[in-house]
Protein backbone atom coordinates (compact mmCIF):
# COMPACT_ATOMS: atom_id res chain seq x y z
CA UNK A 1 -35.77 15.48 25.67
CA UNK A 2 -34.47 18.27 23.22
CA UNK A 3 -32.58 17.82 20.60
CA UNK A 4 -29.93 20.23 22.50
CA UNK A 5 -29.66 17.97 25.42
CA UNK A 6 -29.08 15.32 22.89
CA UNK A 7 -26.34 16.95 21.03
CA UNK A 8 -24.25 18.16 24.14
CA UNK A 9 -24.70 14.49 25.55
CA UNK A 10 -23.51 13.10 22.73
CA UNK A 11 -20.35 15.28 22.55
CA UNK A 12 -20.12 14.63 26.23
CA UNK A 13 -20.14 10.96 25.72
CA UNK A 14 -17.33 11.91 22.81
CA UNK A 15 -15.03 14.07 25.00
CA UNK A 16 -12.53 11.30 26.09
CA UNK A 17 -11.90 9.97 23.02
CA UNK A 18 -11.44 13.52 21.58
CA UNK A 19 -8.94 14.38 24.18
CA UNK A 20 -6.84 10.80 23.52
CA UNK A 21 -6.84 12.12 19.85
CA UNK A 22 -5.81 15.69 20.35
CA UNK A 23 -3.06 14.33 22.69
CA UNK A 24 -2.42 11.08 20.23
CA UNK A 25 -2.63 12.72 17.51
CA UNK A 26 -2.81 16.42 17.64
CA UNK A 27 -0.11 18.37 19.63
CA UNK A 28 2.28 15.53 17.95
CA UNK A 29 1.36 17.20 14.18
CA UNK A 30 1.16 20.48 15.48
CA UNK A 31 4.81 19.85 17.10
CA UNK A 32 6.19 18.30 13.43
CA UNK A 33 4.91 21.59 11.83
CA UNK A 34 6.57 23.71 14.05
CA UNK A 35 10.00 21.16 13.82
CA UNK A 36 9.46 21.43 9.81
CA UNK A 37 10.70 25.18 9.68
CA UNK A 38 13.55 25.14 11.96
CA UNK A 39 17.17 23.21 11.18
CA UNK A 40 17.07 21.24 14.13
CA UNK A 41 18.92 18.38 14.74
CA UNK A 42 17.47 15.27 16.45
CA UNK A 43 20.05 15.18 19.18
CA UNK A 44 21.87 18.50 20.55
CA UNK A 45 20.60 21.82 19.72
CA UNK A 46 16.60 23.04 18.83
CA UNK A 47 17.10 25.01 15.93
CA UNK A 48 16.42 28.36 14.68
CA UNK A 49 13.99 29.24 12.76
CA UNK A 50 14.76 28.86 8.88
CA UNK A 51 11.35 29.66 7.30
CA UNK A 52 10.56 27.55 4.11
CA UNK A 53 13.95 26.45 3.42
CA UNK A 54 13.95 22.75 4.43
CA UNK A 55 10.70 22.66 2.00
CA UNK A 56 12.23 24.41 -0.73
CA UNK A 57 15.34 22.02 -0.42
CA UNK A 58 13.63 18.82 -0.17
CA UNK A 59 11.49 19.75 -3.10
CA UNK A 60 14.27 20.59 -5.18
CA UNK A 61 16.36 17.97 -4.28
CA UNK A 62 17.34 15.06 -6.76
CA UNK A 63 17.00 12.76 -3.63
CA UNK A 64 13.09 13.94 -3.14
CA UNK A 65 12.56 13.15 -7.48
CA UNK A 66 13.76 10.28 -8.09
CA UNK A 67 12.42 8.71 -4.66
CA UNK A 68 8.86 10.12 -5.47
CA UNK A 69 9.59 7.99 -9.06
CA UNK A 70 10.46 4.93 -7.59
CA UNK A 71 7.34 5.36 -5.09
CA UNK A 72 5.03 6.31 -7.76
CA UNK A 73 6.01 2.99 -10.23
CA UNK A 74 6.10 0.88 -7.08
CA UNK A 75 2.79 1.96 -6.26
CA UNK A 76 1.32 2.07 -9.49
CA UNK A 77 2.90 -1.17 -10.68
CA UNK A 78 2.02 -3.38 -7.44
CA UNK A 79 -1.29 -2.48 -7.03
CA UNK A 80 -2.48 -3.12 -10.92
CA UNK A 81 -1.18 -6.66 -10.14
CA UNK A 82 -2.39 -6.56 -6.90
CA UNK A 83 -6.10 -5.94 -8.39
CA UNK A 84 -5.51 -8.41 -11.18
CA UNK A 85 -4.10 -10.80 -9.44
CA UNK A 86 -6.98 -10.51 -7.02
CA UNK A 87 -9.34 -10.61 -9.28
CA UNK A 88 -8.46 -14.13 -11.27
CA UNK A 89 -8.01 -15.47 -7.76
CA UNK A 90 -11.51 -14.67 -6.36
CA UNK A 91 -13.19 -15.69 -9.66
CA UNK A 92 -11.58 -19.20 -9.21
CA UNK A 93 -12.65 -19.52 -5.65
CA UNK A 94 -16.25 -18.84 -6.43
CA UNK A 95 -16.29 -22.08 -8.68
CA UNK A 96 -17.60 -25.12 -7.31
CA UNK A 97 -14.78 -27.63 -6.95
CA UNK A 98 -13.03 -30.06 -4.40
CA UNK A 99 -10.98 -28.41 -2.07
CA UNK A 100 -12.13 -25.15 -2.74
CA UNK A 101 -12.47 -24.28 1.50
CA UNK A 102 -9.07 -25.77 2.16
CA UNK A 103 -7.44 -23.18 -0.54
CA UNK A 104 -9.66 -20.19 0.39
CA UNK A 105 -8.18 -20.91 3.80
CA UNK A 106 -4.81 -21.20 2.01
CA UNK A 107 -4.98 -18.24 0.76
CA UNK A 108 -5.45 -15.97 3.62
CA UNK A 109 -1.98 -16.99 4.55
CA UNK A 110 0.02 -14.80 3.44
CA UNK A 111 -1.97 -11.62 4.29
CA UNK A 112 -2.08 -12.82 7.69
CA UNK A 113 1.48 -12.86 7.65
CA UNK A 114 3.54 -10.22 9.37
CA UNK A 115 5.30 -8.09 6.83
CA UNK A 116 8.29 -8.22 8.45
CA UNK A 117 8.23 -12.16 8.33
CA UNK A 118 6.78 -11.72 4.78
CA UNK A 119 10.08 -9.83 3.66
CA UNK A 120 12.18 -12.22 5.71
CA UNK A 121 10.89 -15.23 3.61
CA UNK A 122 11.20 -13.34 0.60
CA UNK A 123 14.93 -12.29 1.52
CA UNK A 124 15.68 -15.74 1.63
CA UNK A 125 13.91 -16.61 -1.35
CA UNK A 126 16.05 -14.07 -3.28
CA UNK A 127 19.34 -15.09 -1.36
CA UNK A 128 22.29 -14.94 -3.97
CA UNK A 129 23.90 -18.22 -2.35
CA UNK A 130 20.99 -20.55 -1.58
CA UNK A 131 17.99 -18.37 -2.61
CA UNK A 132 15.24 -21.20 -3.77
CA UNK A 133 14.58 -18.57 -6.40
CA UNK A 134 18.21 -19.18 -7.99
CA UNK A 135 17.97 -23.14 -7.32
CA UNK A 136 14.55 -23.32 -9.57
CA UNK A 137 15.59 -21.08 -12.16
CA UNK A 138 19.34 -22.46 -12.51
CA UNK A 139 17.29 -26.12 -12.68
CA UNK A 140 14.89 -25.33 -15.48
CA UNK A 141 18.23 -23.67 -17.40
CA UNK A 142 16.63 -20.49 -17.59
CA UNK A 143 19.43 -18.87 -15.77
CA UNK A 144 23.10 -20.05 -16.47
CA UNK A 145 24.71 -19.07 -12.55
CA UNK A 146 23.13 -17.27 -9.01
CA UNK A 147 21.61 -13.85 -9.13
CA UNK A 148 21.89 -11.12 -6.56
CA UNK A 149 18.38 -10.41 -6.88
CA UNK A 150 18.37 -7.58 -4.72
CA UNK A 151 21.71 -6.86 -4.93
CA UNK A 152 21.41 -5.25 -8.46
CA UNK A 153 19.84 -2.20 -9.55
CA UNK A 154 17.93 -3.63 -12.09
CA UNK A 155 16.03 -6.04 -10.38
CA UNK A 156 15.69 -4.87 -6.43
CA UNK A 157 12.84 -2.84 -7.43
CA UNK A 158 11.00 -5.74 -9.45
CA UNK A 159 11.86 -8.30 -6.49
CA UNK A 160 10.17 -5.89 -4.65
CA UNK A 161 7.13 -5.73 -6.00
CA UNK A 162 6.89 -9.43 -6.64
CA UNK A 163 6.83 -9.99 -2.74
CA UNK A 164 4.66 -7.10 -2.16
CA UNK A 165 1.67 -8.31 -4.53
CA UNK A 166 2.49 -11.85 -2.82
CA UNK A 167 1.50 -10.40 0.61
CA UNK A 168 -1.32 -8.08 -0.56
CA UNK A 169 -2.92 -9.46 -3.51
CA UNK A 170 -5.06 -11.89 -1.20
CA UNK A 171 -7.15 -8.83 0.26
CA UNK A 172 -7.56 -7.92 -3.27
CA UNK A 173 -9.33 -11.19 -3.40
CA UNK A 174 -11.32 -11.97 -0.22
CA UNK A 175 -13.01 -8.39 -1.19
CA UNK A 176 -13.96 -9.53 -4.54
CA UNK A 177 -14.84 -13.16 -3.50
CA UNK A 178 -17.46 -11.81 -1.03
CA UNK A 179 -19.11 -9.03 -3.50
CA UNK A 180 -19.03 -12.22 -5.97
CA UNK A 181 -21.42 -14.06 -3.74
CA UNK A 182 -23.70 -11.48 -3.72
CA UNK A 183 -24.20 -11.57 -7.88
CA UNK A 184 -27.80 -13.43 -8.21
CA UNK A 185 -27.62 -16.84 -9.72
CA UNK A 186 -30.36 -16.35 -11.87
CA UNK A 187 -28.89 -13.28 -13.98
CA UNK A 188 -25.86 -15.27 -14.41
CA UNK A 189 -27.84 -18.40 -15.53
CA UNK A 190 -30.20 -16.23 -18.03
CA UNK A 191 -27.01 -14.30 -19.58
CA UNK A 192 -25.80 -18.06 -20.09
CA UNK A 193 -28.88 -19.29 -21.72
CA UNK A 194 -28.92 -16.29 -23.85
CA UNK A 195 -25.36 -17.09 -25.19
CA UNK A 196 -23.52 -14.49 -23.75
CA UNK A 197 -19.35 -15.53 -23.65
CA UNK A 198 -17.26 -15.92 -20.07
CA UNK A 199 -16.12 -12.29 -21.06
CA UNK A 200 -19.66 -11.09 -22.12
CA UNK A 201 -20.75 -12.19 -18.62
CA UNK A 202 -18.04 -10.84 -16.89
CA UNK A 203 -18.07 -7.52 -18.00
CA UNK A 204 -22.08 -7.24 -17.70
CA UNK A 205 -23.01 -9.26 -15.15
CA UNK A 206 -20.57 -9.51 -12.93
CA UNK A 207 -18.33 -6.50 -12.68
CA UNK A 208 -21.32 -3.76 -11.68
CA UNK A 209 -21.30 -5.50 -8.49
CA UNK A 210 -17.52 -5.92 -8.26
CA UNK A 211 -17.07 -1.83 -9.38
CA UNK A 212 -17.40 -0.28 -5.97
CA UNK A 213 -15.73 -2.83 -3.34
CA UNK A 214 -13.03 -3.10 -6.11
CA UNK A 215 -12.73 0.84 -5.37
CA UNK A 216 -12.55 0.43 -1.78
CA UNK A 217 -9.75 -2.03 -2.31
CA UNK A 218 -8.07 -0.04 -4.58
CA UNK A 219 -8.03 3.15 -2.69
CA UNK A 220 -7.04 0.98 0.54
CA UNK A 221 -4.04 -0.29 -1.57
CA UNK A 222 -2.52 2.71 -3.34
CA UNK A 223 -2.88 4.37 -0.24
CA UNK A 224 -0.68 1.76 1.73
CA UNK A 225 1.87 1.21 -1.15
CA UNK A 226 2.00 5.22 -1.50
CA UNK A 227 3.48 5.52 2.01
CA UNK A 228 5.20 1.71 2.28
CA UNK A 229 7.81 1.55 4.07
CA UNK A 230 8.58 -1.97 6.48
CA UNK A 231 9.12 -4.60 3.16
CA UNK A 232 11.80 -1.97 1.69
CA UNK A 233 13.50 -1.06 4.86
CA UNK A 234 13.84 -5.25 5.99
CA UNK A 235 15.12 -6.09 2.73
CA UNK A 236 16.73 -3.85 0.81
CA UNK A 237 17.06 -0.20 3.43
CA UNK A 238 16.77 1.56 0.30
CA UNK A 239 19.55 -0.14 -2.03
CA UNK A 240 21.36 -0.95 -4.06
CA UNK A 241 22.45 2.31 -4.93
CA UNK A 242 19.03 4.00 -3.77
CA UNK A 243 17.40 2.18 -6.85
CA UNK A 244 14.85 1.15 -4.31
CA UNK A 245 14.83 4.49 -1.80
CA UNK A 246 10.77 5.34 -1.38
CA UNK A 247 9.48 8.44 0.19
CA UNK A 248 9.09 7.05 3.36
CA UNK A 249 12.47 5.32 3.34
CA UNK A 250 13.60 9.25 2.83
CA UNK A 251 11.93 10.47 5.42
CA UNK A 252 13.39 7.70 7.98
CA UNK A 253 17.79 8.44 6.50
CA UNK A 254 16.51 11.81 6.58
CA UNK A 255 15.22 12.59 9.90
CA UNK A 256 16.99 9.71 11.57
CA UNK A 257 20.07 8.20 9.64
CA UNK A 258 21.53 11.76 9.27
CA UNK A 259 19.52 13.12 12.24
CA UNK A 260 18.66 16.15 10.56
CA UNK A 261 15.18 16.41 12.34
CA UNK A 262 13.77 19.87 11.02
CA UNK A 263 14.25 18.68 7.36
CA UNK A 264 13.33 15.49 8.36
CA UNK A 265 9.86 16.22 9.60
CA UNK A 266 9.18 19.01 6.38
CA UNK A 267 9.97 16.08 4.06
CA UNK A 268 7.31 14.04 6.20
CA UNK A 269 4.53 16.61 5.93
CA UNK A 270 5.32 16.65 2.32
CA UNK A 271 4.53 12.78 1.80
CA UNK A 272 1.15 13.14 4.09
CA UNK A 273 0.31 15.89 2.27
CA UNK A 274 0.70 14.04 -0.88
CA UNK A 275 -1.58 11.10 0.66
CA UNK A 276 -4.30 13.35 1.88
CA UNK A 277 -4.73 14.37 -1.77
CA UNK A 278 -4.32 11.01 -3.10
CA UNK A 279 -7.12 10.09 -0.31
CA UNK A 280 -9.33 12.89 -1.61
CA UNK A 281 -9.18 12.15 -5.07
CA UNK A 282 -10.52 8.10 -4.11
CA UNK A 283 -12.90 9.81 -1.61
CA UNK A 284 -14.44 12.04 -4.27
CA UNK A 285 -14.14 8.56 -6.78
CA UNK A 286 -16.23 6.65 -4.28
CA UNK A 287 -18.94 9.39 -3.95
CA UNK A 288 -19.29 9.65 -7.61
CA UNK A 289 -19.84 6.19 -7.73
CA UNK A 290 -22.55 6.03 -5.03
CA UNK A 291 -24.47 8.85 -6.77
CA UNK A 292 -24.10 6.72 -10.02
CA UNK A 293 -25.35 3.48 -8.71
């Protein structure tokens, strides 16, 4: 059989999947493009064309600035304590102690959770009324009366990421608890003999085989937090006062809350734009670190 034959039956065997994509996929990014340059609105008229304008506007714009700020710290912020966080909690769950399935189990929870139920809990957690949040703090007097938690500027953002690690961190930690299994007991044991500290070990022995699925979960998790969107919208929509307004919260008033559609979709090519280069630079970060290892 040549290795033509082979080739067109493998595209062949490829074609209906490639057609569900184009039609999936395709013709609707081709169709946001074309939306992007016209002032269309998303009910009534289709628009004339308008060039670069809706780009140069939502570039410009204070609204695009400060909500690429708040994504950027939200991102950067959530997944450092995502990784930490991830970290501590796989290296305790490699230990040998009672209980240890019943809490590994545990903590799958709340990944497994829906994020809308995940911000739903967490909404109620943060309730200014009977938030258990409020109740624990006002009991251990470190808080004199109720807090709006996400009712204030200051703090919506922080809340924010607090419930956001609580969902994600666990990911964080299943990846590192299974590349932990696969560090050999006997390097471990002779850095211990040796005399080599927890740290010593850590940072020798144990983290060149955490290093690249580490990178896979980070890349996985700036990615998501980059373009987040359902934990915002259920419990804050953006407020108070758009201290907690992401990109993709932008893109959703924009297109659909003030139905401007043709700025609306510009604004969203802008943000996957800004992911597909934030996906390259990982991509080119886990290549490097094949070739290295």
């Amino acid at each position: 059989m040549s290795a033509n034959w082979i080739s067109t039956r493998a595209w062949l065997l490829m074609l209906p999947l490639l057609v569900v994509m184009v039609s999936v996929i395709g013709w609707p990014l081709v169709d946001t493009v074309r939306l992007s340059f016209t002032d269309a609105k998303l009910v009534g008229t289709a628009g004339s064309f308008v060039g670069i304008d809706n780009y140069e506007r939502m570039l410009t714009g204070s609204n695009f600035q400060r909500a690429l700020v708040t994504t950027t710290w939200f991102a950067v912020v959530s997944v450092a304590a995502e990784m930490v966080l991830g970290v501590l909690a796989a290296l305790l769950l490699n230990q040998q102690f009672r209980g240890r399935a019943a809490l590994r189990a545990l903590m799958i929870l709340p990944w497994a959770l829906p994020t809308v139920v995940n911000a739903t809990l967490w909404r109620l957690i943060y309730n200014p009324e009977y938030g258990a949040l409020n109740a624990a703090l006002t009991q251990l007097g470190l808080i004199d009366s109720y807090r709006s938690w996400l009712g204030e500027p200051g703090s919506a953002l922080t809340a924010l990421i607090i419930a956001d690690c609580w969902k994600n961190f666990p990911l964080v930690a299943l990846i590192a608890l299974a590349a932990l299994q696969a560090v050999p007991r006997d390097i471990t044991a002779a850095a211990l003999v040796d005399g080599a500290g927890p740290f010593n070990r850590f940072r020798f022995v144990v983290m060149p085989y955490l290093a690249g699925p580490l990178l896979v979960a980070l890349v996985l998790r700036t990615i998501e937090a980059f373009k987040v969107f359902d934990i915002i919208w259920v419990m804050t929509r953006g407020g108070p006062a758009n201290s907690t307004r992401t990109l993709s919260i932008l893109v959703y008033q924009e297109a659909f809350s003030f139905q401007r559609a043709g700025s609306g979709a510009s604004l969203a090519l802008i943000v996957t734009l800004l992911v597909a280069v934030l996906a390259a630079a990982y991509a080119a970060l886990l290549r490097r670190a094949a070739g290295a290892s």
